[in-house]
N, C-alpha and C. Protein backbone atom coordinates (compact mmCIF):
# COMPACT_ATOMS: atom_id res chain seq x y z
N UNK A 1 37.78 11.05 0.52
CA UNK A 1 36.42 10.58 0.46
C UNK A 1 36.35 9.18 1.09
N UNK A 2 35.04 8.83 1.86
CA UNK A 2 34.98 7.58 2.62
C UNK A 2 34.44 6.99 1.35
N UNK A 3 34.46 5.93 1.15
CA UNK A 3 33.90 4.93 0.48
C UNK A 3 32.43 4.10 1.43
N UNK A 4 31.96 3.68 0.45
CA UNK A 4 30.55 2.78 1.03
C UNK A 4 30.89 1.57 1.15
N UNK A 5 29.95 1.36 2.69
CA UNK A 5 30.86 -0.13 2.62
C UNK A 5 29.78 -1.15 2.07
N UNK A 6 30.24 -2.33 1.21
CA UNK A 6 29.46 -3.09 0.92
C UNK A 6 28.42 -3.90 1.24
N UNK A 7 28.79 -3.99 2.45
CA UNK A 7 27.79 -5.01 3.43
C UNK A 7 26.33 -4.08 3.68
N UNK A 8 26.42 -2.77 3.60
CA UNK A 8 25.87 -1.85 3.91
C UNK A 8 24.52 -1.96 2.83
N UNK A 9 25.45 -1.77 1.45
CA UNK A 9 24.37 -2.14 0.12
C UNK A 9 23.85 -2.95 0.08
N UNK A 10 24.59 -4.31 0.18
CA UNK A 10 24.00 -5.92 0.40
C UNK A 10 22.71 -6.15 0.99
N UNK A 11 22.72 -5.39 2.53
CA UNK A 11 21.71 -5.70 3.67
C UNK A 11 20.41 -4.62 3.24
N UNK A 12 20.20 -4.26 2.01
CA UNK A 12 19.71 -3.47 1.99
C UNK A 12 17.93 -3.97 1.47
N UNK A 13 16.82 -4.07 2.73
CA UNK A 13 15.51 -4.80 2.17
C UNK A 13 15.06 -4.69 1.33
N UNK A 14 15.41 -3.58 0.03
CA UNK A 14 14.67 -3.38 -0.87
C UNK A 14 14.97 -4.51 -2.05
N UNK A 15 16.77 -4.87 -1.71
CA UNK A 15 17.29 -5.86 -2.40
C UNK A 15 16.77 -6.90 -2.23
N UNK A 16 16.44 -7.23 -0.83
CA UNK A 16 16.14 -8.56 -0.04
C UNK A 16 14.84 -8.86 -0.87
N UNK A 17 13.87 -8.21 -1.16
CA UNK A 17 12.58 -8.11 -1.47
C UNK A 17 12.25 -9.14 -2.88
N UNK A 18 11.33 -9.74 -2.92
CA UNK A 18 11.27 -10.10 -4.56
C UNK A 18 10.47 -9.33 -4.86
N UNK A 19 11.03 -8.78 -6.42
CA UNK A 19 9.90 -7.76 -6.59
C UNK A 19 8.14 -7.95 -7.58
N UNK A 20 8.19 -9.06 -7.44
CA UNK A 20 6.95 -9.56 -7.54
C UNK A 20 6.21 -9.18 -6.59
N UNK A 21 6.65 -9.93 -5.29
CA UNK A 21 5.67 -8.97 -4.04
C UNK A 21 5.56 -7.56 -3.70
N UNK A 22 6.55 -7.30 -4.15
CA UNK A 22 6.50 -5.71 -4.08
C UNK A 22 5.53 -4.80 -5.11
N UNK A 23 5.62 -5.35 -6.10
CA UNK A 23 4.76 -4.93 -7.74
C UNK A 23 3.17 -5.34 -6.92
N UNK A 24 2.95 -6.60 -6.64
CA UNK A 24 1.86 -7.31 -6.50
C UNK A 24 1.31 -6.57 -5.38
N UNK A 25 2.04 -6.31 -4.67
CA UNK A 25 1.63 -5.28 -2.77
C UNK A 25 0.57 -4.02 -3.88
N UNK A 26 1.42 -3.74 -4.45
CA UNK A 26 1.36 -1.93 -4.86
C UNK A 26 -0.30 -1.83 -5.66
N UNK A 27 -0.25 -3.00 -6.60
CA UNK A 27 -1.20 -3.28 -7.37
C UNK A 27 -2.73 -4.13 -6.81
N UNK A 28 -2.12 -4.42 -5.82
CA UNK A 28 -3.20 -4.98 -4.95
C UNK A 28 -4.40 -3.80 -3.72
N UNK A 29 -2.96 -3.14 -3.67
CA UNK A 29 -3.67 -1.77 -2.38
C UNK A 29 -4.48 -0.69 -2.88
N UNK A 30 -3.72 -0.71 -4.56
CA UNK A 30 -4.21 0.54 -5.18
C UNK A 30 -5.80 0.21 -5.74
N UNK A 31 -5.73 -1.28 -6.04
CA UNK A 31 -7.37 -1.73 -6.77
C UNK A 31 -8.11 -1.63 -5.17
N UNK A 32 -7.88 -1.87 -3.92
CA UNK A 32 -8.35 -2.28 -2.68
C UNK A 32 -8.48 -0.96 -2.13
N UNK A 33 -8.08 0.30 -2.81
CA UNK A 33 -8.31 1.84 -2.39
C UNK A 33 -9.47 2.10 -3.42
N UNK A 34 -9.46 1.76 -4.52
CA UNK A 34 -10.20 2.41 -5.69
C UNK A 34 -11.43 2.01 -5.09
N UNK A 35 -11.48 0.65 -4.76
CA UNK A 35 -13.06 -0.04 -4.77
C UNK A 35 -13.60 0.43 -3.45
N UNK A 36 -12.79 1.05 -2.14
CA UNK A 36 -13.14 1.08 -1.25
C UNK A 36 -14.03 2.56 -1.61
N UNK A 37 -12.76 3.38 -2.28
CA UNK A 37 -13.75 4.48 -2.73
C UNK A 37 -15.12 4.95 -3.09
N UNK A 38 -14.94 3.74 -4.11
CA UNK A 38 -16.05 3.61 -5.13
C UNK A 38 -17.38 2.92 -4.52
N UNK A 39 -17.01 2.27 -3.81
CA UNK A 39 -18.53 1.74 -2.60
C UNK A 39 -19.20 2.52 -1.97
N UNK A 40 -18.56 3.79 -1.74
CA UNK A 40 -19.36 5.00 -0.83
C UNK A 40 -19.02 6.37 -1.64
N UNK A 41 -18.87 6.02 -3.02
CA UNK A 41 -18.95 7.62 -3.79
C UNK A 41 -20.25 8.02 -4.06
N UNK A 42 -21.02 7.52 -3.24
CA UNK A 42 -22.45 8.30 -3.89
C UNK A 42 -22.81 9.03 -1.97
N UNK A 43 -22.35 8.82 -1.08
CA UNK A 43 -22.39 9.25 0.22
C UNK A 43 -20.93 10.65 0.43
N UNK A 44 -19.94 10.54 -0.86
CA UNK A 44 -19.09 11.80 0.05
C UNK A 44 -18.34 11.68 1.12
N UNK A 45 -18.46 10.39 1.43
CA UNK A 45 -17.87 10.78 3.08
C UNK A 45 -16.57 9.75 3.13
N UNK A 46 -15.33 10.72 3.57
CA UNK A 46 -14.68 9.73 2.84
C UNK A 46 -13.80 8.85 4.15
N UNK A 47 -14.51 9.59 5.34
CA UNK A 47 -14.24 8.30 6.88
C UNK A 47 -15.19 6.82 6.25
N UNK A 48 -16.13 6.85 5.87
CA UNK A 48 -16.81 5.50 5.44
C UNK A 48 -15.64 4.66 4.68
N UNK A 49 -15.26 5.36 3.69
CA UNK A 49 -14.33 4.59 3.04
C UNK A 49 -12.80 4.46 3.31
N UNK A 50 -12.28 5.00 4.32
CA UNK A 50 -11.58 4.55 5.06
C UNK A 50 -11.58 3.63 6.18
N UNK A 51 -12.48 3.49 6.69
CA UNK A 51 -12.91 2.51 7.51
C UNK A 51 -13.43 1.05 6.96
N UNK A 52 -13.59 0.76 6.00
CA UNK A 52 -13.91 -0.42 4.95
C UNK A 52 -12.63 -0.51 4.20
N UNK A 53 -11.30 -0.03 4.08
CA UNK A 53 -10.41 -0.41 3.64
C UNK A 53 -9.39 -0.39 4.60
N UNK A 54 -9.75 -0.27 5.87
CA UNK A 54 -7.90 -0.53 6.76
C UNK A 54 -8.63 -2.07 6.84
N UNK A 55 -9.60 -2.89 7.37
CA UNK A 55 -9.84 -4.30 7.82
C UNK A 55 -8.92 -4.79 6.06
N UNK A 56 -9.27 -4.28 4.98
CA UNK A 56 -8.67 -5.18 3.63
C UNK A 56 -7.00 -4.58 4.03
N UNK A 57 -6.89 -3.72 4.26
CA UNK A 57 -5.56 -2.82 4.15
C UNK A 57 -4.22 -3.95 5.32
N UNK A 58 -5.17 -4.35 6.44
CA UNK A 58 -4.41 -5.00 7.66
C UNK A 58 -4.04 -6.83 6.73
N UNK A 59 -5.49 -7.19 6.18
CA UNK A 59 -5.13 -8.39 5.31
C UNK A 59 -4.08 -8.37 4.82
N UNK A 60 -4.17 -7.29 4.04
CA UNK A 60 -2.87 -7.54 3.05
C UNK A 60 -1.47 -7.19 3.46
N UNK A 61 -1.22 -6.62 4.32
CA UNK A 61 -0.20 -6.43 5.16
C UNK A 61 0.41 -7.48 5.69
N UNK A 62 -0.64 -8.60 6.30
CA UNK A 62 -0.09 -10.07 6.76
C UNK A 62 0.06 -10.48 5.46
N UNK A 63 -0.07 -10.73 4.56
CA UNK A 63 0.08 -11.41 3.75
C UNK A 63 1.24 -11.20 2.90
N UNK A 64 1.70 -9.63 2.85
CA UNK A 64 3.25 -9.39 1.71
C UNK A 64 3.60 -9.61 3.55
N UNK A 65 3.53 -9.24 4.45
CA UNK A 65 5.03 -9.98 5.46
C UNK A 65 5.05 -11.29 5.50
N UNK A 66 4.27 -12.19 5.48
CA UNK A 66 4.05 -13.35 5.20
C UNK A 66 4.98 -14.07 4.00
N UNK A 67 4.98 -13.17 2.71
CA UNK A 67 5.57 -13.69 1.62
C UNK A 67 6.72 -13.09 1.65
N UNK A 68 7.32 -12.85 2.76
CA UNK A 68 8.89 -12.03 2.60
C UNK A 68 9.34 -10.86 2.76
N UNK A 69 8.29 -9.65 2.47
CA UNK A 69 8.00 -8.28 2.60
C UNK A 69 8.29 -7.81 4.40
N UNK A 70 9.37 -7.23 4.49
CA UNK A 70 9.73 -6.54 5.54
C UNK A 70 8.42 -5.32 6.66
N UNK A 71 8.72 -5.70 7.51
CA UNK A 71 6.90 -5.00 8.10
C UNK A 71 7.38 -3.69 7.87
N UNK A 72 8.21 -2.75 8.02
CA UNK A 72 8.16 -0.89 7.14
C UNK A 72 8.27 -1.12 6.00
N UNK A 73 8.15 -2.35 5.00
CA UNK A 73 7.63 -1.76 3.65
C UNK A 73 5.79 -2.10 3.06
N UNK A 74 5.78 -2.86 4.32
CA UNK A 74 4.24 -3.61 4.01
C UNK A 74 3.94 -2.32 4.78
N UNK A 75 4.07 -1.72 5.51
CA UNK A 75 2.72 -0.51 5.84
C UNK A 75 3.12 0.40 4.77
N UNK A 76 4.03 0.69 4.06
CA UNK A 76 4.45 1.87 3.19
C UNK A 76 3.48 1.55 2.20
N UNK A 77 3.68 0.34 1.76
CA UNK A 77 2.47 -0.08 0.98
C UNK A 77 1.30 0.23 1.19
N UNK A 78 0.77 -0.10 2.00
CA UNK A 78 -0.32 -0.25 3.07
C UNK A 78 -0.67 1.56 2.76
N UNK A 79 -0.01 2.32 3.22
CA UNK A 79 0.17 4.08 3.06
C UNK A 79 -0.05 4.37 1.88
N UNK A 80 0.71 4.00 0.52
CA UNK A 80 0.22 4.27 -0.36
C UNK A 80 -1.28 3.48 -0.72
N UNK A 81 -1.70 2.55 -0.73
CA UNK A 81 -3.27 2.84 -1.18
C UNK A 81 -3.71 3.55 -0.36
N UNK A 82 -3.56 4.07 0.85
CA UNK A 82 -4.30 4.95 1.33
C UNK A 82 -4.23 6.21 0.68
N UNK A 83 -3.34 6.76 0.10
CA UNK A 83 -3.01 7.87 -1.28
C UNK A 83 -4.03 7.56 -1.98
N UNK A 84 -3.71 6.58 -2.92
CA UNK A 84 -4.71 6.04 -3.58
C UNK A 84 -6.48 5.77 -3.36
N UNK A 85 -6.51 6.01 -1.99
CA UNK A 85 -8.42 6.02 -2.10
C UNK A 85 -8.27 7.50 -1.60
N UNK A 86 -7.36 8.27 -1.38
CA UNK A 86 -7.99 8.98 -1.10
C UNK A 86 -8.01 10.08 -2.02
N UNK A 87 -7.35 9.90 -3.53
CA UNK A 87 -7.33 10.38 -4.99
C UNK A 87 -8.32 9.96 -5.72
N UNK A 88 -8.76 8.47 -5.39
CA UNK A 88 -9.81 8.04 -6.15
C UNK A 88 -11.41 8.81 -5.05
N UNK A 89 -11.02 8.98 -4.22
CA UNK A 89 -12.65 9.88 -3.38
C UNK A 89 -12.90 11.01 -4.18
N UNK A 90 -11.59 11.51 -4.07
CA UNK A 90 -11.82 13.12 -5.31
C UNK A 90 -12.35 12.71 -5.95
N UNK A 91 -12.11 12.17 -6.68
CA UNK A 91 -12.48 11.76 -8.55
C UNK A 91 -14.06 11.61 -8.62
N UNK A 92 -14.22 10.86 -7.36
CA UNK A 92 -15.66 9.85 -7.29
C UNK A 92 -16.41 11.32 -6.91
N UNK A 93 -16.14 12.01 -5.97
CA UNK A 93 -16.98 13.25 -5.39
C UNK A 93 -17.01 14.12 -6.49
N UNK A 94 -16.05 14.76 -7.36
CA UNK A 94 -16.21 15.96 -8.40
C UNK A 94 -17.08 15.06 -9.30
N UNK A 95 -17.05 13.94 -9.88
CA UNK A 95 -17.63 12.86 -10.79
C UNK A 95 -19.19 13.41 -11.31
């Protein structure tokens, strides 16, 4: 069996990361999906509310790379609230 080499684990961004920004990314995209939702749940349409949350979605992206956040985990972020409004559109449309 090969062994793992350490440097390998070390270099690894998730380590690099503080996870404050990472918690704070997650919790920030998911309230910034809900509300985007929730601004156009009485219209259905859920291009409106995608289009009013990538301009907040791009903010916050500069801002966790800004605070340390590696740019493929700030769009992953970025990806999941987009999950997130687009779970909270359901909700708002069956509602």
């Amino acid at each position: 069996m090969e062994s793992i080499d350490e440097n390998v684990i070390n270099n690894s961004l998730l380590l690099a990361l503080s996870p404050v920004v990472l918690l704070g990314g997650i919790v920030v995209t998911s309230i910034a999906g809900v509300i985007s939702a929730y601004v156009y749940s009485n219209t259905h349409d859920i291009k409106k509310s995608i289009i009013l949350y990538l301009p907040i979605a791009a903010v916050i992206a500069i801002v966790l790379t800004v605070l340390g956040s590696p740019v493929i985990i700030s769009l992953g972020i970025i990806g999941f609230g987009l999950v997130v409004l687009i779970y909270a559109s359901n909700h708002f449309f069956y509602k």
